[in-house]
C-alpha atoms as a PDB file:
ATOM      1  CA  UNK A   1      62.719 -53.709 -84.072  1.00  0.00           C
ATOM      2  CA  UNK A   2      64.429 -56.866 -82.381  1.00  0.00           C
ATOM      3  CA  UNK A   3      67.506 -57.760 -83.747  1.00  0.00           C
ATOM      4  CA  UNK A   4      68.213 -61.438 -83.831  1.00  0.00           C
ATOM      5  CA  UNK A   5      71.962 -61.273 -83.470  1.00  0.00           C
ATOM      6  CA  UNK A   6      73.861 -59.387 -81.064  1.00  0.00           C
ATOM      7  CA  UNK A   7      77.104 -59.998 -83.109  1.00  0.00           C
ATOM      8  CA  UNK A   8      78.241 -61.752 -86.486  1.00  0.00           C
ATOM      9  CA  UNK A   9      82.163 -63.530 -87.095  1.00  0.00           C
ATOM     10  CA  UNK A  10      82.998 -64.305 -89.983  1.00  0.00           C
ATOM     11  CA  UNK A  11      85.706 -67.328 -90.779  1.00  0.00           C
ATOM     12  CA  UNK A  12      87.358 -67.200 -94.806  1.00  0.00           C
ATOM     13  CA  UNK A  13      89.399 -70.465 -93.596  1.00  0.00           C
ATOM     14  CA  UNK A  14      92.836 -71.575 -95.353  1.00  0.00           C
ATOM     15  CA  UNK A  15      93.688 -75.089 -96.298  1.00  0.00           C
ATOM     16  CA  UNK A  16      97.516 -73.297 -96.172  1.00  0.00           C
ATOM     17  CA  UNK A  17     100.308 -76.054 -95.731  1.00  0.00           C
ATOM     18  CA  UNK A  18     102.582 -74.568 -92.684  1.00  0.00           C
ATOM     19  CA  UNK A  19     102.164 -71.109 -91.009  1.00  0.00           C
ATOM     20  CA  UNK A  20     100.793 -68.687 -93.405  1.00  0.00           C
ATOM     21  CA  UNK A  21      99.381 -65.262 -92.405  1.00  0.00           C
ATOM     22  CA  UNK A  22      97.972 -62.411 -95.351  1.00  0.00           C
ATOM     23  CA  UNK A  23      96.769 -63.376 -98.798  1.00  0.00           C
ATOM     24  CA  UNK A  24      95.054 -66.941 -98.646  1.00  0.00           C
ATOM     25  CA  UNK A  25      95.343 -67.586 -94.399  1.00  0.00           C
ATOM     26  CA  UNK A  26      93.114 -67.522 -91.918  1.00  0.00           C
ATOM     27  CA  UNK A  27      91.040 -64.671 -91.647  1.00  0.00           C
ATOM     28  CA  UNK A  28      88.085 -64.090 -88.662  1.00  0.00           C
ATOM     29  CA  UNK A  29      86.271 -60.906 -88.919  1.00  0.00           C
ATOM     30  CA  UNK A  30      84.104 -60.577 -85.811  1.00  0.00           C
ATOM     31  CA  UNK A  31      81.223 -57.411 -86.134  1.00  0.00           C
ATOM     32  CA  UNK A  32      80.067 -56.738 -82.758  1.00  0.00           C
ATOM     33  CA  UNK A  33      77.704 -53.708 -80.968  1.00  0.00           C
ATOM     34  CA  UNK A  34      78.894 -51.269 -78.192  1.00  0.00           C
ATOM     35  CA  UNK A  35      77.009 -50.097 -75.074  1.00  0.00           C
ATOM     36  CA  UNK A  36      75.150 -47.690 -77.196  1.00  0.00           C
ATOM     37  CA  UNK A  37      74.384 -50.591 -80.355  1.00  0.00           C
ATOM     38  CA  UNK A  38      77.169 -49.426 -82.115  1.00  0.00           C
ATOM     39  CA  UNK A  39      78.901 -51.253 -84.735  1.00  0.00           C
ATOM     40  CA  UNK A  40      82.245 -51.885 -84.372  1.00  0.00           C
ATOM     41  CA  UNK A  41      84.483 -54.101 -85.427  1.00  0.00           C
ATOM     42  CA  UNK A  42      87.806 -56.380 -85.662  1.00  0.00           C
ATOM     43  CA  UNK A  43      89.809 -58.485 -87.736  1.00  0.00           C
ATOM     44  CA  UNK A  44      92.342 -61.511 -86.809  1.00  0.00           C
ATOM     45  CA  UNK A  45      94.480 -63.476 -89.299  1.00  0.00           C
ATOM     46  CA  UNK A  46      95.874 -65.917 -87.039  1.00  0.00           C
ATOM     47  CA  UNK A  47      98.996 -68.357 -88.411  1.00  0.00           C
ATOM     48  CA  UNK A  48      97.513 -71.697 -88.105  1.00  0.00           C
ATOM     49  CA  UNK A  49      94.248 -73.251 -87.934  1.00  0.00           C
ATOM     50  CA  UNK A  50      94.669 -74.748 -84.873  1.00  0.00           C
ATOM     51  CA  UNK A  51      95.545 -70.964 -83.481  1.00  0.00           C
ATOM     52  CA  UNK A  52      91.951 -69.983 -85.243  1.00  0.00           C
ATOM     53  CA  UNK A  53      90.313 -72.498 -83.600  1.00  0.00           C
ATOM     54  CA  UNK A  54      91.682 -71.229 -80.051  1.00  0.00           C
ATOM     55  CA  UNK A  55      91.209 -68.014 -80.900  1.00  0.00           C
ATOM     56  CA  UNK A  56      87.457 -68.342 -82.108  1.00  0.00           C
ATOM     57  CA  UNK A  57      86.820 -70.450 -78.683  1.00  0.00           C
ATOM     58  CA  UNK A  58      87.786 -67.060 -76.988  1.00  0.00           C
ATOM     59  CA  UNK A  59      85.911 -64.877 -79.443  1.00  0.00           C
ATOM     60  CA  UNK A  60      83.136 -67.189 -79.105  1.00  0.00           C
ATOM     61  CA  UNK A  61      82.576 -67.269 -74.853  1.00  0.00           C
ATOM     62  CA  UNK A  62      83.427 -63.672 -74.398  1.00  0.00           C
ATOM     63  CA  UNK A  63      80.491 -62.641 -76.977  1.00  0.00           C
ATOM     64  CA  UNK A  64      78.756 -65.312 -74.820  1.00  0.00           C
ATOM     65  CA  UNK A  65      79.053 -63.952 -72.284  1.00  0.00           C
ATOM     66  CA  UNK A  66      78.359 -60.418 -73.435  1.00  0.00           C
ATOM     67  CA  UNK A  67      74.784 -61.787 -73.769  1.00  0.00           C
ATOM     68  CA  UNK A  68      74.989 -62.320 -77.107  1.00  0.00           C
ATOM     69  CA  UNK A  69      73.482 -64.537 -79.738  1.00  0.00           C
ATOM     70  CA  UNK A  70      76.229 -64.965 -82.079  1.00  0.00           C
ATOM     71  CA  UNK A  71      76.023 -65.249 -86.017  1.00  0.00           C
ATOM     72  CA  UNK A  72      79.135 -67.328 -87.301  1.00  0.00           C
ATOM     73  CA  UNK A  73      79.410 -67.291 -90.873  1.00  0.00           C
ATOM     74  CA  UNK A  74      81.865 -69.992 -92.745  1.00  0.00           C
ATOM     75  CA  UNK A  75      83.325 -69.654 -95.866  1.00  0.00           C
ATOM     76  CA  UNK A  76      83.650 -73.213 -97.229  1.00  0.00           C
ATOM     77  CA  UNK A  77      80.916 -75.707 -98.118  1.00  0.00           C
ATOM     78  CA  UNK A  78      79.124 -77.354 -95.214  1.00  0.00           C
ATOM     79  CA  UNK A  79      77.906 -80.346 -97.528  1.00  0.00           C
ATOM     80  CA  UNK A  80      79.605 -82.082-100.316  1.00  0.00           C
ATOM     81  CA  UNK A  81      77.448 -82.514-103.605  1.00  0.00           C
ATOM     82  CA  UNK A  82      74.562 -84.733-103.887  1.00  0.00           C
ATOM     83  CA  UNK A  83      75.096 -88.739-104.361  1.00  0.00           C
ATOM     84  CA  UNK A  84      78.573 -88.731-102.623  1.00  0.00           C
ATOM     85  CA  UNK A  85      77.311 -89.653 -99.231  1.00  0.00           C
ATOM     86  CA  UNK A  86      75.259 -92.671-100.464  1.00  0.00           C
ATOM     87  CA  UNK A  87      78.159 -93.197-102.879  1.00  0.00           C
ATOM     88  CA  UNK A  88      81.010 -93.578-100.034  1.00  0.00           C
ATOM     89  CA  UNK A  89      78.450 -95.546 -98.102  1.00  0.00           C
ATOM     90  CA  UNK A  90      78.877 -93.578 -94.999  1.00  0.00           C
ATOM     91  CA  UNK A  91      76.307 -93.704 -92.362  1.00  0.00           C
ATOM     92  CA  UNK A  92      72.749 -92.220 -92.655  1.00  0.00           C
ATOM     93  CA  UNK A  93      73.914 -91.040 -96.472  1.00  0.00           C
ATOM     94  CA  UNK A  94      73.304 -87.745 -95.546  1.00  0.00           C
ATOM     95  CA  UNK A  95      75.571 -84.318 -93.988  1.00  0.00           C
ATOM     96  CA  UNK A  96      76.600 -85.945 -90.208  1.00  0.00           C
ATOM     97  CA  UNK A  97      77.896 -89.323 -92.113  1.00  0.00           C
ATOM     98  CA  UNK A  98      80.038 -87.323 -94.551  1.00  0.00           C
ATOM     99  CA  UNK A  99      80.993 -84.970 -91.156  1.00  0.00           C
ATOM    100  CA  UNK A 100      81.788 -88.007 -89.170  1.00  0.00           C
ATOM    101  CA  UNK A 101      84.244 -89.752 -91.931  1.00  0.00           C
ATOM    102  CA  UNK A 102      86.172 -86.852 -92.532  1.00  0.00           C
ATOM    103  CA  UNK A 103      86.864 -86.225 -88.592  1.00  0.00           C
ATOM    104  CA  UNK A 104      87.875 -90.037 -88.371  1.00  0.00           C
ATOM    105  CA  UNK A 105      90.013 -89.494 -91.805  1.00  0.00           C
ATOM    106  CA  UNK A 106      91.470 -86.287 -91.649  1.00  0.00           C
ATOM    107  CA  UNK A 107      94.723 -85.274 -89.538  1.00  0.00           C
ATOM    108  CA  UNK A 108      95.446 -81.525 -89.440  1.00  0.00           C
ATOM    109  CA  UNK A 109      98.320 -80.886 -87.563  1.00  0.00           C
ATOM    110  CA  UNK A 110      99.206 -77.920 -85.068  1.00  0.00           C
ATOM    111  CA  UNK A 111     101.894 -76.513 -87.692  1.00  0.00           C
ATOM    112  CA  UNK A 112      99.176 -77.037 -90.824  1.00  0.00           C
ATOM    113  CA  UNK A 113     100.321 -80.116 -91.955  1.00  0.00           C
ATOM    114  CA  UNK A 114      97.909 -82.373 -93.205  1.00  0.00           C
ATOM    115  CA  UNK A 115      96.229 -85.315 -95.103  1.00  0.00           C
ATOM    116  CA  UNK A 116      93.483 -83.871 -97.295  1.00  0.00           C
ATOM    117  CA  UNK A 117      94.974 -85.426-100.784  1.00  0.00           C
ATOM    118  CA  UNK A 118      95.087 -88.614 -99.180  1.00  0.00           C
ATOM    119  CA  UNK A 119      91.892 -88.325 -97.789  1.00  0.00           C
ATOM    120  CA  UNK A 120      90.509 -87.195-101.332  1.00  0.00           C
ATOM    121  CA  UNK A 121      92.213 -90.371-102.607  1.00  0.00           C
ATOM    122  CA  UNK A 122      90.702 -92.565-100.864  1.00  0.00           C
ATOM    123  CA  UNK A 123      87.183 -91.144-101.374  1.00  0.00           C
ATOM    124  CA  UNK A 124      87.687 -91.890-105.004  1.00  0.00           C
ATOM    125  CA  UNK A 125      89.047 -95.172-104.162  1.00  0.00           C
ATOM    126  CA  UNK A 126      85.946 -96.507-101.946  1.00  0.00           C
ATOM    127  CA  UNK A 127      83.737 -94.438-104.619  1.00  0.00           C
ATOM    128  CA  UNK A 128      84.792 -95.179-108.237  1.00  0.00           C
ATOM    129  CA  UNK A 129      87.923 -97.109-107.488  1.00  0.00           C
ATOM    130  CA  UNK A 130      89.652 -94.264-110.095  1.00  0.00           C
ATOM    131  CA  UNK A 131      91.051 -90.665-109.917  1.00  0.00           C
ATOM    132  CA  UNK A 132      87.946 -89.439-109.647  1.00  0.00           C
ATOM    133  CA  UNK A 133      85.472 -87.161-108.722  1.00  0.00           C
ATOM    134  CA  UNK A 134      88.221 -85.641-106.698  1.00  0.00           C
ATOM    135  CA  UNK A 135      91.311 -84.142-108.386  1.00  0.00           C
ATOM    136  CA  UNK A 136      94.190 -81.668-108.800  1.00  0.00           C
ATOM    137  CA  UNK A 137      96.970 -82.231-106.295  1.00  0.00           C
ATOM    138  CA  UNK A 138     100.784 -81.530-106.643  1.00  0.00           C
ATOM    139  CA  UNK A 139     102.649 -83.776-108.511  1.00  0.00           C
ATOM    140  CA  UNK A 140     103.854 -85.004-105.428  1.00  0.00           C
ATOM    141  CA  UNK A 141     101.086 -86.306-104.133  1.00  0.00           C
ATOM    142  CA  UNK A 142      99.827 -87.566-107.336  1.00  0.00           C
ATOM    143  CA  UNK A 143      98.663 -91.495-107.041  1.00  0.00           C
ATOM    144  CA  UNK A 144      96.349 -93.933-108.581  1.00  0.00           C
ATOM    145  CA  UNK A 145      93.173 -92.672-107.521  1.00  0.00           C
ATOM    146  CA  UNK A 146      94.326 -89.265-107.269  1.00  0.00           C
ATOM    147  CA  UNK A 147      95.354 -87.142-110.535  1.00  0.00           C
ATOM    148  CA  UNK A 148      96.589 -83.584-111.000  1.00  0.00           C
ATOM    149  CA  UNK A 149      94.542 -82.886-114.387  1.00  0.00           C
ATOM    150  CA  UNK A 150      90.857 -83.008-114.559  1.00  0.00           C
ATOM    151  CA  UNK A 151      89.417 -86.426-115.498  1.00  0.00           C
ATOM    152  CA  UNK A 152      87.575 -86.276-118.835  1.00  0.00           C
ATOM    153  CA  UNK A 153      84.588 -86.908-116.509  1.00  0.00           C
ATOM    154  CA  UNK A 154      82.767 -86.989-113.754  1.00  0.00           C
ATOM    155  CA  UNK A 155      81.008 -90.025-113.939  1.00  0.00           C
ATOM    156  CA  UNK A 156      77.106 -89.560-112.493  1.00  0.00           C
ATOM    157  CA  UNK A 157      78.488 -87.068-109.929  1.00  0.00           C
ATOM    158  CA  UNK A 158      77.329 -83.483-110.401  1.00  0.00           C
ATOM    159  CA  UNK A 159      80.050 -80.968-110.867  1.00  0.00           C
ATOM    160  CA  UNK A 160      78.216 -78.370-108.838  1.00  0.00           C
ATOM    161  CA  UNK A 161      76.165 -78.297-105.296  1.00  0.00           C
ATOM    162  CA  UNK A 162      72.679 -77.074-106.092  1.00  0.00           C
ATOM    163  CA  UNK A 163      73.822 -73.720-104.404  1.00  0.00           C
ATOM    164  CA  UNK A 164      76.529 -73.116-106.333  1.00  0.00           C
ATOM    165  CA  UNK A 165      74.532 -73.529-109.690  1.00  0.00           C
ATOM    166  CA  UNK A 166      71.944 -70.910-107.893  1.00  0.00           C
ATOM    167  CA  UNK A 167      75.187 -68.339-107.007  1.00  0.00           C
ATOM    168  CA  UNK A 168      76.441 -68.632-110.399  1.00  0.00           C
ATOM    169  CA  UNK A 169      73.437 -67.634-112.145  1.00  0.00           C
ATOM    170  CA  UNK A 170      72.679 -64.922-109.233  1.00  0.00           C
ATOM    171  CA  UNK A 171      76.000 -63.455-108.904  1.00  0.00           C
ATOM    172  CA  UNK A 172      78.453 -62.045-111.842  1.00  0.00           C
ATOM    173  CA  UNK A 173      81.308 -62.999-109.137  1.00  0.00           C
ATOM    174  CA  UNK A 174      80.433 -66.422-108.339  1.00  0.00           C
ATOM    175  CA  UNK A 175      80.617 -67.179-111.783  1.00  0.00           C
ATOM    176  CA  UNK A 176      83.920 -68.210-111.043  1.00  0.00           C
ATOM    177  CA  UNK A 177      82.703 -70.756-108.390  1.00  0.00           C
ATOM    178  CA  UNK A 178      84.872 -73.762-108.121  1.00  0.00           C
ATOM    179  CA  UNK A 179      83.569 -76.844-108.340  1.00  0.00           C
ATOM    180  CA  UNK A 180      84.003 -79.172-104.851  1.00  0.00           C
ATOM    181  CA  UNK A 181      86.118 -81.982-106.785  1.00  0.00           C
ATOM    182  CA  UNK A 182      88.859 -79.790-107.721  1.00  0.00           C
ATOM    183  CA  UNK A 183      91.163 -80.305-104.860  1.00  0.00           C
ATOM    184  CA  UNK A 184      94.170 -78.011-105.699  1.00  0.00           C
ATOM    185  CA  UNK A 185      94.347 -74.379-107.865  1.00  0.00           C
ATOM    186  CA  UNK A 186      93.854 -71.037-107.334  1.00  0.00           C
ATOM    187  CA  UNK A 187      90.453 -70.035-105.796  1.00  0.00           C
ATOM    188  CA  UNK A 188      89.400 -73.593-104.688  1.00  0.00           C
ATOM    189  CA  UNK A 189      87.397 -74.171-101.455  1.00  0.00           C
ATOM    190  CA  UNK A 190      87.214 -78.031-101.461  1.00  0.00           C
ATOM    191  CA  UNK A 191      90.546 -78.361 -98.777  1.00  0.00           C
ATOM    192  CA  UNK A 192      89.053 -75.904 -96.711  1.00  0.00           C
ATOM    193  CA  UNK A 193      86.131 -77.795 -96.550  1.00  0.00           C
ATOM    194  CA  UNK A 194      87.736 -81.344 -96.308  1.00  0.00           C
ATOM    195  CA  UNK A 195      89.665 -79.536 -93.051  1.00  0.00           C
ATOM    196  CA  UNK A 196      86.985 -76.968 -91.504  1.00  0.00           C
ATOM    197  CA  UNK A 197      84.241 -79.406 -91.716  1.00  0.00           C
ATOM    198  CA  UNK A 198      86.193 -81.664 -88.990  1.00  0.00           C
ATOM    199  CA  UNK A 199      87.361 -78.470 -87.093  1.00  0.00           C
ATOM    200  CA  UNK A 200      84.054 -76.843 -86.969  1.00  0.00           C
ATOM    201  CA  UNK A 201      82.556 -80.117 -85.701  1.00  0.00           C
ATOM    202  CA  UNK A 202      84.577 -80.420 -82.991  1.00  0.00           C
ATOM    203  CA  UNK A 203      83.638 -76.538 -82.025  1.00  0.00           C
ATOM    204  CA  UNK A 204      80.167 -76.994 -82.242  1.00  0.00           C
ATOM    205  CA  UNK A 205      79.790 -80.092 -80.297  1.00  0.00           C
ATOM    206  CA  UNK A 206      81.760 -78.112 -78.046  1.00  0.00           C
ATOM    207  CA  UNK A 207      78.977 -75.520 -77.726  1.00  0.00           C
ATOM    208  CA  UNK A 208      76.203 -77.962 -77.119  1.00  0.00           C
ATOM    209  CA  UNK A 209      72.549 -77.661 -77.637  1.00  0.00           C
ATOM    210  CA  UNK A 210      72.798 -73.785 -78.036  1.00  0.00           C
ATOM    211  CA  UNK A 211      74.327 -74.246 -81.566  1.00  0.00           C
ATOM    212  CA  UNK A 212      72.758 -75.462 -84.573  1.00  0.00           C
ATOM    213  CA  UNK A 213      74.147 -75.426 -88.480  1.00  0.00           C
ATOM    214  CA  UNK A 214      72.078 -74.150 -91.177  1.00  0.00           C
ATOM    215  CA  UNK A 215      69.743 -75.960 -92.813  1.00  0.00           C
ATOM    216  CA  UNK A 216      70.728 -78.883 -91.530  1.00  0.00           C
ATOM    217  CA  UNK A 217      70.011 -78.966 -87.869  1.00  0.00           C
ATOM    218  CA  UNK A 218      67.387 -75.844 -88.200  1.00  0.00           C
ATOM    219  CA  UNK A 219      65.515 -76.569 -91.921  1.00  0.00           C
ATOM    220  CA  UNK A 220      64.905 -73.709 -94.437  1.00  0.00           C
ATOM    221  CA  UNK A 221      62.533 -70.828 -92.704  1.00  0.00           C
ATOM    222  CA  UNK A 222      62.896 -67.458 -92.254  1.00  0.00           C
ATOM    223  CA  UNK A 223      64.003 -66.872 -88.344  1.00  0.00           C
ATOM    224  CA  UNK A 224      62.320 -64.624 -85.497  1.00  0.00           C
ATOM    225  CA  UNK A 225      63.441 -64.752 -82.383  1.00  0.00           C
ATOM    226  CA  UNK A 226      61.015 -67.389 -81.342  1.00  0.00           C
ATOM    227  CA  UNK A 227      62.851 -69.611 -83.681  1.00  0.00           C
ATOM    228  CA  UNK A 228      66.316 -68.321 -82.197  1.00  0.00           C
ATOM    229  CA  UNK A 229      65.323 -69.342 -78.420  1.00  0.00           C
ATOM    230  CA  UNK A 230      67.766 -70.565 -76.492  1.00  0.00           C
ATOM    231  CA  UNK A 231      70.379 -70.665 -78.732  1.00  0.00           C
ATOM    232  CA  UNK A 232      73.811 -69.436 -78.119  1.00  0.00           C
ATOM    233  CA  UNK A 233      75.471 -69.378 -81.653  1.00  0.00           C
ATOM    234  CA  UNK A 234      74.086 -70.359 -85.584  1.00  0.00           C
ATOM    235  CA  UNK A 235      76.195 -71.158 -88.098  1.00  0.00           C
ATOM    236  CA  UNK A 236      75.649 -71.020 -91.729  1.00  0.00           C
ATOM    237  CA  UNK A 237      78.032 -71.152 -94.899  1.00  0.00           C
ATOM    238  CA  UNK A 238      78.536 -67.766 -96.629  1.00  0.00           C
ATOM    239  CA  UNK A 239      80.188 -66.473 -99.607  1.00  0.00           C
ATOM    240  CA  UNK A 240      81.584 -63.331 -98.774  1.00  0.00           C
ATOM    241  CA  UNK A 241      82.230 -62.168-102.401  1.00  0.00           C
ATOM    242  CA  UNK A 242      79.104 -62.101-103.118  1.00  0.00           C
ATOM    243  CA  UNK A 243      78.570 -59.077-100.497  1.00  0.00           C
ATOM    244  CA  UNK A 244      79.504 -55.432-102.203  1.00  0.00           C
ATOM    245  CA  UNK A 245      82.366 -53.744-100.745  1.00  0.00           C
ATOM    246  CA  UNK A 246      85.538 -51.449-101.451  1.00  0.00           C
ATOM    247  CA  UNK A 247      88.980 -53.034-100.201  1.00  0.00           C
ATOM    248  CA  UNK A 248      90.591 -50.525 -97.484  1.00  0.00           C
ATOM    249  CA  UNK A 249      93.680 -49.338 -97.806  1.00  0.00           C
ATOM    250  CA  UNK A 250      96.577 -51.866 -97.982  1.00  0.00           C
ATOM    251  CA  UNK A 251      94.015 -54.846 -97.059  1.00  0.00           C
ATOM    252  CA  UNK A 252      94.246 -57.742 -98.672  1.00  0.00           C
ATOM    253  CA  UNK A 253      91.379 -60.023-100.640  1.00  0.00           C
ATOM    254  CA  UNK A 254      90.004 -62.543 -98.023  1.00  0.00           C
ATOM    255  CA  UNK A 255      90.440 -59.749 -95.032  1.00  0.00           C
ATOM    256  CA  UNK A 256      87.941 -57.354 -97.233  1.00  0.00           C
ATOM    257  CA  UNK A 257      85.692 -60.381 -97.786  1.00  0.00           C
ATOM    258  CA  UNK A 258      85.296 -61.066 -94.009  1.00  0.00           C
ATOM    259  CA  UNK A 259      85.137 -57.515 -92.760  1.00  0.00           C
ATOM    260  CA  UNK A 260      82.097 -56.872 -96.149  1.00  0.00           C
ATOM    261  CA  UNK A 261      80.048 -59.690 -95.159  1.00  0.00           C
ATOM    262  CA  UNK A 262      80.124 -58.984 -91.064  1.00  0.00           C
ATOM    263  CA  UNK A 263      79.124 -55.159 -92.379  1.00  0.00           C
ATOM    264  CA  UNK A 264      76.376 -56.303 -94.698  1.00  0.00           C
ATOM    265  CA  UNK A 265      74.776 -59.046 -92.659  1.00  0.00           C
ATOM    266  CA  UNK A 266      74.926 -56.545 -89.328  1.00  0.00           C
ATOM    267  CA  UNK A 267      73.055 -53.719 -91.624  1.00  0.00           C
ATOM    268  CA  UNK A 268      70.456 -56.253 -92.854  1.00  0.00           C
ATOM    269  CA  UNK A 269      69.563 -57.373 -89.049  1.00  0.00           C
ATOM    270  CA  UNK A 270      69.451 -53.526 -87.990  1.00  0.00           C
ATOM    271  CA  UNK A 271      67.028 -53.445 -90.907  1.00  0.00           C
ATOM    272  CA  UNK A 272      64.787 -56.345 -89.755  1.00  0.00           C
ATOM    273  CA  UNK A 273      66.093 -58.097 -92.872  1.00  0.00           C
ATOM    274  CA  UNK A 274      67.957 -60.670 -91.781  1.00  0.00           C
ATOM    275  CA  UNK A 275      65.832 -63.688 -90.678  1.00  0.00           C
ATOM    276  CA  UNK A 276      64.330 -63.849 -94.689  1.00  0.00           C
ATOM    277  CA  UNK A 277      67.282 -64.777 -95.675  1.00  0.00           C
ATOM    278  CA  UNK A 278      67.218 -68.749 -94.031  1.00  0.00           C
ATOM    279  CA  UNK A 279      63.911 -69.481 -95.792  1.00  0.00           C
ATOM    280  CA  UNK A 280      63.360 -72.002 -98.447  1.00  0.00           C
ATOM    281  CA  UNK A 281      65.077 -71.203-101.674  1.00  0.00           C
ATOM    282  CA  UNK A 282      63.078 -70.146-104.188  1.00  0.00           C
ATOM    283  CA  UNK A 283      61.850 -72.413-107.636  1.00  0.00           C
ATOM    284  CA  UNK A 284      63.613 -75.693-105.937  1.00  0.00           C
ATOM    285  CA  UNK A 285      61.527 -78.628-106.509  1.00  0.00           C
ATOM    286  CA  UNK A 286      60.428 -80.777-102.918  1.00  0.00           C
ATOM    287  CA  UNK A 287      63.063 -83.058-103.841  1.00  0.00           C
ATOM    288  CA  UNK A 288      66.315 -80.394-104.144  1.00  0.00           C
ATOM    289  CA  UNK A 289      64.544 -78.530-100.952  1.00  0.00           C
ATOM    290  CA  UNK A 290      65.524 -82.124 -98.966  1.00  0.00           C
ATOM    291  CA  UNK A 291      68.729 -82.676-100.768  1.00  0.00           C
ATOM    292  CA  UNK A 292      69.972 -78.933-100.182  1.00  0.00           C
ATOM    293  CA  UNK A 293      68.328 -79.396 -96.291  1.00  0.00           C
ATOM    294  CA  UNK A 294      70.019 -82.456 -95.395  1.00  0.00           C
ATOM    295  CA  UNK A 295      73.003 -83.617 -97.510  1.00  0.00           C
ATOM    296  CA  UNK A 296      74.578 -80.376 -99.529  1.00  0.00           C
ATOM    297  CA  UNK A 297      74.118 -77.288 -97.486  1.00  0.00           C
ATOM    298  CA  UNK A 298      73.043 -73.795 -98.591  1.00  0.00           C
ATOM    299  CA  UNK A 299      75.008 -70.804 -99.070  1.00  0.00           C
ATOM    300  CA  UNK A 300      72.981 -67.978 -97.214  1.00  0.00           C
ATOM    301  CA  UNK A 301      71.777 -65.606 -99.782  1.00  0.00           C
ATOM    302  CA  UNK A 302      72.478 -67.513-102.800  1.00  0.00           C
END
């Protein structure tokens, strides 16, 4: 049986303000096989982003160069929900214009500094011209089109990708999913995806034509190794809690996450189970098949 990956990193990223290593950093959990197709494997919770994104460069070209077709699994939505694109009037309307204005909008700096509120403020502004779809922020960052309390609603936005409705009905655990809006809380992914979306950009482009993002540069169907030829590295959003798993010893939340999900998605390609997992969604009309494909992103396995 031909395994399509030779070894699988996995990124829970951290919209942390200043260094910030344990609970709710940075953690990169890279599963990788020995001479003999062992598993083995190794976790890094590096400070800053800007020291994960150096650090995953050199992850990255040594499993290159290893001869292996990486797997690199992101924890944070690829894709923001459906309607914002068009709605911000970025161009195409579709997952590289929303890409492209955040890298021109957001500044993340080398000590984790950054401008996500702001940048969540003005979304609202060009889109509504009130606090919303985006809030929650401290009160210190609190504007006009900005609030810290939930707006009484969300307009003609929907509060959930079409993924994360799928999850939630799924998965008992990602019941308590977190919509994209919410900017600021406990268990909220949208400022990890308003700053890895412009990272991860950047490190792709890096890697050329021998990358490509799930489902947006590949489409939904299940992968051989025909469909993996010539390519280097693909990346696709996970969510690791959705992977079963016991916490070692002394480890903390997001570093059991990463470590679960390399072990689970290594097992299932040593199975020959793997490549079913990238094919179309099941009961998605046409129309949520394109939407999901090119403007919100899927979360593998949802």
């Amino acid at each position: 049986m031909t395994r399509l990956f030779g070894a699988y990193v996995i990124v829970d990223y951290s919209a942390a303000e200043g260094k910030k290593t344990g609970e709710s950093s940075v953690w990169i959990g890279v599963m990788k096989r020995d001479i003999r197709f062992r598993l083995s494997y190794e976790a890094h919770n590096p400070a800053t982003r800007a020291e994960a994104i150096t650090l995953l460069k050199t992850i990255l070209g040594d499993l290159h160069k290893r001869g292996d077709r990486v797997f690199l699994g992101l924890d944070f939505a690829l894709g923001f929900p459906r309607g914002t694109a068009s709605r911000l009037q970025v161009k195409d309307g579709d997952w590289q214009g929303m890409w492209a204005f955040l890298a021109k909008n957001i500044v993340d700096k080398p000590d984790n500094k950054n401008n996500r509120f702001q940048v969540a403020a003005k979304m609202n502004r060009l889109m509504t011209d009130e606090a919303w779809p985006f809030w929650g922020c401290p009160k210190s960052d609190a504007q006009k089109w900005l609030s810290t309390l939930k707006p009484e609603s969300l307009g003609d936005f929907p509060e959930f990708r079409l993924t994360e409705e799928a999850a939630r009905k799924a998965h008992k655990k990602a019941q308590a999913t977190k919509s994209l809006w919410q900017m600021h809380g406990a268990g909220v992914v949208a400022g990890q995806t308003m700053l890895g979306i412009p990272a991860f950009k950047a490190l792709a482009e890096g890697l050329g034509d021998s990358a490509k993002i799930w489902p947006f540069q590949t489409g939904f169907g299940a992968l051989d190794e025909a469909a993996l030829d010539g390519l280097s590295t693909l990346i696709a959003e996970v969510y690791p809690a959705v992977f079963e798993g016991e916490a070692e010893p002394g480890e903390v939340k997001d570093a059991t996450g990463v470590r679960v999900a390399a072990q689970a998605l290594a097992e299932a390609d040593d199975k020959g189970q793997l490549g079913a997992l990238f094919a179309a969604p099941k009961g998605l009309s046409e129309s949520d098949l394109a939407t999901a494909a090119t403007e919100e992103g899927w979360i593998l396995g949802a």
